[in-house]
PDB file of N, CA and C in Angstrom:
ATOM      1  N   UNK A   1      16.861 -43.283  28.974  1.00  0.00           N
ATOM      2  CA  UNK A   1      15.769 -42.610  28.343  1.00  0.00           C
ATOM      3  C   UNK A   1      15.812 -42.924  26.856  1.00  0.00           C
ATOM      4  N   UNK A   2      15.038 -43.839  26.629  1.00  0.00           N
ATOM      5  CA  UNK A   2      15.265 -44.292  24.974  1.00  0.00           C
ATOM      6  C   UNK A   2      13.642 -43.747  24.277  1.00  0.00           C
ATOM      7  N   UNK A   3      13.669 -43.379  23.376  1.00  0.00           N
ATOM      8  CA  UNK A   3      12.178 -42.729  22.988  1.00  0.00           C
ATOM      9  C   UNK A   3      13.095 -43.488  21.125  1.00  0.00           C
ATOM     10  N   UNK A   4      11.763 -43.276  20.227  1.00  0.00           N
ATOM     11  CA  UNK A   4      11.901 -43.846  18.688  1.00  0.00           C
ATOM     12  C   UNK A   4      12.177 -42.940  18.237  1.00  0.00           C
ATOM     13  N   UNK A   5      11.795 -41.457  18.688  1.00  0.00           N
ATOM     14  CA  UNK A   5      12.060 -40.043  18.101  1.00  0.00           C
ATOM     15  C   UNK A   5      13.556 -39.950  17.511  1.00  0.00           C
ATOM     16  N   UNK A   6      13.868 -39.205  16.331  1.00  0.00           N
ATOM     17  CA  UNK A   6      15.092 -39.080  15.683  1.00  0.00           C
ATOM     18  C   UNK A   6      15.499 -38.208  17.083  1.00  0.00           C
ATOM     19  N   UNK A   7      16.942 -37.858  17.128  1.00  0.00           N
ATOM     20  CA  UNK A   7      17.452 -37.302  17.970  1.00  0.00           C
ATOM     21  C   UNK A   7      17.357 -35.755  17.112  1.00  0.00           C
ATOM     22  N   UNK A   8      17.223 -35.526  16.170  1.00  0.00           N
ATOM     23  CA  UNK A   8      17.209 -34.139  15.824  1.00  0.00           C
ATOM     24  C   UNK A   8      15.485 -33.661  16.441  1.00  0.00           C
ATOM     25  N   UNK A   9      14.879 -34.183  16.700  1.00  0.00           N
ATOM     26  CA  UNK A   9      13.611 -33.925  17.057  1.00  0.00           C
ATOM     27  C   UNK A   9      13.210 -32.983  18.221  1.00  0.00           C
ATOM     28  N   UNK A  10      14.699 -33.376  19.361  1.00  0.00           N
ATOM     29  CA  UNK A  10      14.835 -32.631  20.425  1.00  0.00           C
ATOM     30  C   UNK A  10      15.027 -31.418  20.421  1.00  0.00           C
ATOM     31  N   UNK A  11      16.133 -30.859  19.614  1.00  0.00           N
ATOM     32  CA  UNK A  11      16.444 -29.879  19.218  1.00  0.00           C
ATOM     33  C   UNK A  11      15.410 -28.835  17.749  1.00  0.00           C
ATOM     34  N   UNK A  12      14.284 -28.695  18.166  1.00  0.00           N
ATOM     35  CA  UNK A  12      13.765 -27.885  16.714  1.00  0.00           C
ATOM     36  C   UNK A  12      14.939 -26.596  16.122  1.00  0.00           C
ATOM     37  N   UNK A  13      14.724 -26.538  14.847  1.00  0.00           N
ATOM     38  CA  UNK A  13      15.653 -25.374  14.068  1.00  0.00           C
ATOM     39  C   UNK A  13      15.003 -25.301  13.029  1.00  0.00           C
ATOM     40  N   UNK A  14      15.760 -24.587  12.187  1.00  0.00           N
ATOM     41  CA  UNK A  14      15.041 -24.432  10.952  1.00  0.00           C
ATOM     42  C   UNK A  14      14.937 -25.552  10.063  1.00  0.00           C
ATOM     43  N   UNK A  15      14.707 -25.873   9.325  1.00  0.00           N
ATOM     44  CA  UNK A  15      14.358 -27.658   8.260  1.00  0.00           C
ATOM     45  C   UNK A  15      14.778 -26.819   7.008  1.00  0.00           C
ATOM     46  N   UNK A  16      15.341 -27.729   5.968  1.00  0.00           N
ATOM     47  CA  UNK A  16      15.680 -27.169   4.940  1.00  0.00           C
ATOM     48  C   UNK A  16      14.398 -27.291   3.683  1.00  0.00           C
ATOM     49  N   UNK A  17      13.362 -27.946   4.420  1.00  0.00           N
ATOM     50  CA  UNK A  17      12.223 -27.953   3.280  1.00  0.00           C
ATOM     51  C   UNK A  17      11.076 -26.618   4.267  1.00  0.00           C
ATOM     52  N   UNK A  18      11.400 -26.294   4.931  1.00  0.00           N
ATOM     53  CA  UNK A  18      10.322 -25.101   5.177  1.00  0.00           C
ATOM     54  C   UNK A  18      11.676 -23.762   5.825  1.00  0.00           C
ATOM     55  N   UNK A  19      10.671 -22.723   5.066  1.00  0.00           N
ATOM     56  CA  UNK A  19      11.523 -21.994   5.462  1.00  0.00           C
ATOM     57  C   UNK A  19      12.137 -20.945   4.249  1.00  0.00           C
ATOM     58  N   UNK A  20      13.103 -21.498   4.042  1.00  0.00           N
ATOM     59  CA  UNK A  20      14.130 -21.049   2.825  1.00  0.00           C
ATOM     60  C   UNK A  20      13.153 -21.089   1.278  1.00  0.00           C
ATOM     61  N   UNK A  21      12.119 -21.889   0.566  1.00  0.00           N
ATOM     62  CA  UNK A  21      11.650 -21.961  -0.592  1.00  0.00           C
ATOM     63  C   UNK A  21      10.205 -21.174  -0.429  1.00  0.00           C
ATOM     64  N   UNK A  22       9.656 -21.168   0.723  1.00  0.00           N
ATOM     65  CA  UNK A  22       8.661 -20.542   1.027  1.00  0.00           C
ATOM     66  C   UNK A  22       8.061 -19.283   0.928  1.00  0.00           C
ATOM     67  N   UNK A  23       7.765 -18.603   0.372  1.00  0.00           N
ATOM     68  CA  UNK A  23       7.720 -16.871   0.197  1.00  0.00           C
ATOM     69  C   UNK A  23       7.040 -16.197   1.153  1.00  0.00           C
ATOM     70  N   UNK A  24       6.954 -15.199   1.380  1.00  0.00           N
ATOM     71  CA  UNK A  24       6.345 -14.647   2.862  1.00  0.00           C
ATOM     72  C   UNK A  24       4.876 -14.478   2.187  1.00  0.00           C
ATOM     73  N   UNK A  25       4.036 -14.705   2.919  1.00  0.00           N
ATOM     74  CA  UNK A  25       2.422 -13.922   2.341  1.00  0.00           C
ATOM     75  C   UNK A  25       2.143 -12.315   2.135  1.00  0.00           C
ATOM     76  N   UNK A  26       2.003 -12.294   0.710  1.00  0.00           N
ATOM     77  CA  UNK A  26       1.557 -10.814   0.603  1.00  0.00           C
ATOM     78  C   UNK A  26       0.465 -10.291   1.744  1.00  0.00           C
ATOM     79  N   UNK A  27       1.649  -9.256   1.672  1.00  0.00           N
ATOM     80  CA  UNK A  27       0.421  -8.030   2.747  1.00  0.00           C
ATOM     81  C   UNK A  27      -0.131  -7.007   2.188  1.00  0.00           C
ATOM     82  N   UNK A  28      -1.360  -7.030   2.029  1.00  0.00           N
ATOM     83  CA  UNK A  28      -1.471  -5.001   1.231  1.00  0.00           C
ATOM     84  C   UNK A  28      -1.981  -4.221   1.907  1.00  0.00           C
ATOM     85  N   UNK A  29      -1.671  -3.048   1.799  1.00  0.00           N
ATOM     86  CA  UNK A  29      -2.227  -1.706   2.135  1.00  0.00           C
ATOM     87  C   UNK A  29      -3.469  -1.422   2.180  1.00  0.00           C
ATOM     88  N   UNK A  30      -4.201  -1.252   3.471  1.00  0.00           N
ATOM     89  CA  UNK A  30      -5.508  -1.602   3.915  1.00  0.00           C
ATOM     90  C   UNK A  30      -6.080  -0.247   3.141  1.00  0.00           C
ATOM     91  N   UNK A  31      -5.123   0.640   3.015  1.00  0.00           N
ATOM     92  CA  UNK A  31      -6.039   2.550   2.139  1.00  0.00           C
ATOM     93  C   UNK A  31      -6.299   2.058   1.000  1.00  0.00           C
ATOM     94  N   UNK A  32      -4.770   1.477   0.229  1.00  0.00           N
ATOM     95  CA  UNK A  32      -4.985   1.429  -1.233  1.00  0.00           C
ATOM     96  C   UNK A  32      -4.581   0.234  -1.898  1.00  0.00           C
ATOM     97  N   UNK A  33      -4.540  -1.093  -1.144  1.00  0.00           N
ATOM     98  CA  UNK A  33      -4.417  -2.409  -1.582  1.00  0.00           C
ATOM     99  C   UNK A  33      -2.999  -2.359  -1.851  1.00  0.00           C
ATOM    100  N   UNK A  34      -2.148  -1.455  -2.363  1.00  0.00           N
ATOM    101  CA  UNK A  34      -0.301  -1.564  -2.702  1.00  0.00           C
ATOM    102  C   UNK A  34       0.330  -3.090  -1.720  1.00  0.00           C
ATOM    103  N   UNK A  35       0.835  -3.687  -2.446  1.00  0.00           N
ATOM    104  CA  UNK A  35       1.750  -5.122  -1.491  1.00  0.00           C
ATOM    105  C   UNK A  35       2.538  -4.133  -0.825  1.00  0.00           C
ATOM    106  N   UNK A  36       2.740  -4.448   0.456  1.00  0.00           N
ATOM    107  CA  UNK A  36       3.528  -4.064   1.697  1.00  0.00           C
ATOM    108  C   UNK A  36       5.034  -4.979   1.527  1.00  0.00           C
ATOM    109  N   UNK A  37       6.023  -4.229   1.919  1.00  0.00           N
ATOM    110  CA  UNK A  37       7.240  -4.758   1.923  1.00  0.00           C
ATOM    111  C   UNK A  37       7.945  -4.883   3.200  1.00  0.00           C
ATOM    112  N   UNK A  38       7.952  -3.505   3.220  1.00  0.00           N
ATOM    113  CA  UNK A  38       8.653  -2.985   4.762  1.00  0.00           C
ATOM    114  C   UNK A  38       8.405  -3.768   6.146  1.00  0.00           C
ATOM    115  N   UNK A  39       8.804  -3.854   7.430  1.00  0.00           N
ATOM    116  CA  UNK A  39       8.845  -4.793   8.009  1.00  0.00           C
ATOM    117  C   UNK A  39       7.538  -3.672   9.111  1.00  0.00           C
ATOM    118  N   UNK A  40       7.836  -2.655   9.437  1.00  0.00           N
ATOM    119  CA  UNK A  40       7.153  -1.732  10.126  1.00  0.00           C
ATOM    120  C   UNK A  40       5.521  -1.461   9.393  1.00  0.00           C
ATOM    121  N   UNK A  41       5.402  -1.899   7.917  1.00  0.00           N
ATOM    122  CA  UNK A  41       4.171  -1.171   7.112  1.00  0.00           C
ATOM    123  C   UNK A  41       3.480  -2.095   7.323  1.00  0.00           C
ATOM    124  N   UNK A  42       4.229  -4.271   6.816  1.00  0.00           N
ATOM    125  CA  UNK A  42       3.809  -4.777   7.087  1.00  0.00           C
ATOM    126  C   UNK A  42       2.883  -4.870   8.729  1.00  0.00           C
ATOM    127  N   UNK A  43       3.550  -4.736   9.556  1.00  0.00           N
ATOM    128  CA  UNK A  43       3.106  -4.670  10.699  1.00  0.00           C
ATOM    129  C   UNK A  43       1.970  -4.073  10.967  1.00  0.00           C
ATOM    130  N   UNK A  44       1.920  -2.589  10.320  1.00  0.00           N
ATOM    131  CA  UNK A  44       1.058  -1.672  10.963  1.00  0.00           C
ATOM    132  C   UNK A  44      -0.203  -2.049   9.851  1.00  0.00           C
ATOM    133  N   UNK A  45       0.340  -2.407   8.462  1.00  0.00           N
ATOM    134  CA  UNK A  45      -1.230  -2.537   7.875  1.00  0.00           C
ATOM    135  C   UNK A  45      -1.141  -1.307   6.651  1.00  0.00           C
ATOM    136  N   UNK A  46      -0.283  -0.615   6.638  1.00  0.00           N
ATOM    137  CA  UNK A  46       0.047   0.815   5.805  1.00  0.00           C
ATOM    138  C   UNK A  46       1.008   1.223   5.212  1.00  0.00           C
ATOM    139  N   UNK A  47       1.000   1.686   3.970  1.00  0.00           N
ATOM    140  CA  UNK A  47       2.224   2.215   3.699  1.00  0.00           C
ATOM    141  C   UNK A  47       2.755   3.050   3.921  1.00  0.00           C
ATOM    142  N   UNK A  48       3.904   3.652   3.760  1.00  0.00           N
ATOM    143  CA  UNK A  48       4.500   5.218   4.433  1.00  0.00           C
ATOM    144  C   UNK A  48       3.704   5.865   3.572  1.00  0.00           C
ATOM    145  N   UNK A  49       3.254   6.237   2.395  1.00  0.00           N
ATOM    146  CA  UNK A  49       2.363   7.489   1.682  1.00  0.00           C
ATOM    147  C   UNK A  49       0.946   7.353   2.824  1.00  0.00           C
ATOM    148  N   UNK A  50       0.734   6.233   3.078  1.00  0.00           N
ATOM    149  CA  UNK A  50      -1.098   5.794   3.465  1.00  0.00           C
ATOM    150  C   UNK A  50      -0.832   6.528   5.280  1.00  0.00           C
ATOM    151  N   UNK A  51       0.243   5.995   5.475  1.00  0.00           N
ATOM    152  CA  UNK A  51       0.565   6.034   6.892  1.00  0.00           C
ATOM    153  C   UNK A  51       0.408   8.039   7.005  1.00  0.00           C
ATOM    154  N   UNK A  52       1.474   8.463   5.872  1.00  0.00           N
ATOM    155  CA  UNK A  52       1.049   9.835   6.844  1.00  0.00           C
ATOM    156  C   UNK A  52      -0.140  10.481   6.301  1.00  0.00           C
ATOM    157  N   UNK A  53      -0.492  10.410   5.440  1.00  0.00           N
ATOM    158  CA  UNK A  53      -2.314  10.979   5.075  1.00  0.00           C
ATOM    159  C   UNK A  53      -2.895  10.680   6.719  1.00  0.00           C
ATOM    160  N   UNK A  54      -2.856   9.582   7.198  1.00  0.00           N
ATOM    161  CA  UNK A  54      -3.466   9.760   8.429  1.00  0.00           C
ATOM    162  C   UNK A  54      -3.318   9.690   9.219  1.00  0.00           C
ATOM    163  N   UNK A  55      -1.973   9.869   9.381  1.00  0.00           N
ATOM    164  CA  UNK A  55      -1.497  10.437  10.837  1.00  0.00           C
ATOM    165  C   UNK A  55      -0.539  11.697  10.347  1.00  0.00           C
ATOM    166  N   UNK A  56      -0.655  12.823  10.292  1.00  0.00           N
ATOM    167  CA  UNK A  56       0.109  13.712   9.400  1.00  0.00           C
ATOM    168  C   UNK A  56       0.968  14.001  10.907  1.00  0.00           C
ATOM    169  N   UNK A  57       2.243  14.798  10.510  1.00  0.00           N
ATOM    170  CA  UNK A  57       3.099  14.899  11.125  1.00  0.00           C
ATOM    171  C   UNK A  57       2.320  16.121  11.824  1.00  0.00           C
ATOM    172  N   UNK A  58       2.929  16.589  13.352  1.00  0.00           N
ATOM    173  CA  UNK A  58       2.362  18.085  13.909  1.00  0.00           C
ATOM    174  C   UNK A  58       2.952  19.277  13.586  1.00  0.00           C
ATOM    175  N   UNK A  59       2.767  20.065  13.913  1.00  0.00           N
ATOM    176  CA  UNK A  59       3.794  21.489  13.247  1.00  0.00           C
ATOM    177  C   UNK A  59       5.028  21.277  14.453  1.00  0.00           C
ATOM    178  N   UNK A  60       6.058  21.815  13.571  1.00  0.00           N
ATOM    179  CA  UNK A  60       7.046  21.434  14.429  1.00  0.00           C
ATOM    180  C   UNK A  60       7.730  23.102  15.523  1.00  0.00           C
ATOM    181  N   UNK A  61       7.120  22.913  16.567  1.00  0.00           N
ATOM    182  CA  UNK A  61       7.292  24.153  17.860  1.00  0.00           C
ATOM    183  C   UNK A  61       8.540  24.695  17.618  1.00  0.00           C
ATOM    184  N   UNK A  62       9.570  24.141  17.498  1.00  0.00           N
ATOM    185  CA  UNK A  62      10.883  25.023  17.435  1.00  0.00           C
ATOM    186  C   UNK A  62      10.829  25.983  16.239  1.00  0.00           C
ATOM    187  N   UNK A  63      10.179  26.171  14.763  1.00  0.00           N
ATOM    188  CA  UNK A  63      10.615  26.861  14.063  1.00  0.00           C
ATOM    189  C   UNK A  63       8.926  27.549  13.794  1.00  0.00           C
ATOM    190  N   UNK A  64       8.180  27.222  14.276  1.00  0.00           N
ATOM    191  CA  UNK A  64       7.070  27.942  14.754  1.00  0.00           C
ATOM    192  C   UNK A  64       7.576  29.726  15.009  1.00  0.00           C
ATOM    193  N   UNK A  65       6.759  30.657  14.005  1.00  0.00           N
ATOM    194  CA  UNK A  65       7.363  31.800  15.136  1.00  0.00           C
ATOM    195  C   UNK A  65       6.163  32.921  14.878  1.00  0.00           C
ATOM    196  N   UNK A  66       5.637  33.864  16.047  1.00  0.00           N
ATOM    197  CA  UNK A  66       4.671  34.718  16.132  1.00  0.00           C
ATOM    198  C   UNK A  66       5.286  35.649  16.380  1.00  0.00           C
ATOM    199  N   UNK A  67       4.332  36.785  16.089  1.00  0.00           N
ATOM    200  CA  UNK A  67       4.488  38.057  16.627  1.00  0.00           C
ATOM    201  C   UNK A  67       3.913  38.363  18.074  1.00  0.00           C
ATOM    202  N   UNK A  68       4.305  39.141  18.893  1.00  0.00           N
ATOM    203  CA  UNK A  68       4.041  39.266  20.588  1.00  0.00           C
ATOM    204  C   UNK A  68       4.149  40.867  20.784  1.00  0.00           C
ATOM    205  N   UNK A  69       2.868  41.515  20.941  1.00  0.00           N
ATOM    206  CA  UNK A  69       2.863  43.120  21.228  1.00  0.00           C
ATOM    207  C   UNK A  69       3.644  42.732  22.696  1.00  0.00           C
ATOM    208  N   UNK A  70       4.461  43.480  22.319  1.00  0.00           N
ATOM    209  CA  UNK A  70       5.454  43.517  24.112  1.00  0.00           C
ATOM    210  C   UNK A  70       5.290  45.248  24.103  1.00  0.00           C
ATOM    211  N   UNK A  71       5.532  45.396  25.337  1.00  0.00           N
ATOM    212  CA  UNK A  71       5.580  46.860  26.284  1.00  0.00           C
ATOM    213  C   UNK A  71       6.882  47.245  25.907  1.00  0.00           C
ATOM    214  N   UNK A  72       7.129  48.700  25.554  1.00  0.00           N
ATOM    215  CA  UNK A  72       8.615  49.286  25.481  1.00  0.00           C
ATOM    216  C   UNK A  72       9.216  48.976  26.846  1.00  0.00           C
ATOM    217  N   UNK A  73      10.479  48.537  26.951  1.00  0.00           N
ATOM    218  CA  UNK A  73      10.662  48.246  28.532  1.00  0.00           C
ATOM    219  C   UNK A  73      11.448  49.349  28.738  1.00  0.00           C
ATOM    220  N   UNK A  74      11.502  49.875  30.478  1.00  0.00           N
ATOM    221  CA  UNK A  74      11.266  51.054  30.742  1.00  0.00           C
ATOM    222  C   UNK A  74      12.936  51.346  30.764  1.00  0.00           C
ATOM    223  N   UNK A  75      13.066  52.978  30.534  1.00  0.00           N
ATOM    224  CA  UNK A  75      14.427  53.398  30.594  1.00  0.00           C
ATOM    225  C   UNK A  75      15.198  53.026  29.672  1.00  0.00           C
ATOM    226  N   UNK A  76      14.703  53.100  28.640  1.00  0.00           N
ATOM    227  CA  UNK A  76      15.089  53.099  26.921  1.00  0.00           C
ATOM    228  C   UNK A  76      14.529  54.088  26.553  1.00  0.00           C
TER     229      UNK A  76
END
């Protein structure tokens, strides 16, 4: 099997001219234009301030607490 191809050709990896000098493309924050860093903000399009304005966290049930008219229970 003789081909002209360099033999590194078979094997792709990283190249030392792409890659390493290259800078990642700015991402910004679709609310407020801010460059994105994070790997999750990038992703989603948001920053953590932008992110919870609109998705706000829910109230959290465990420390939630009401009052409940209960019945004297009997034989007290």
């Amino acid at each position: 099997m003789e081909s002209s191809e360099p033999q590194s050709e078979l094997f792709p990896g990283p190249r030392p001219e792409a890659g390493r000098g290259e800078a990642r493309r700015p991402v910004r924050c679709a609310l407020c234009g801010r460059p994105l860093t994070g790997a999750e903000s990038r992703r989603s399009g948001l920053g953590p301030a932008c992110d919870a304005k609109l998705h706000p966290a829910g109230p959290d049930i465990r420390t939630r607490r009401h009052e409940v008219d209960q019945d004297p229970l009997p034989g007290t």
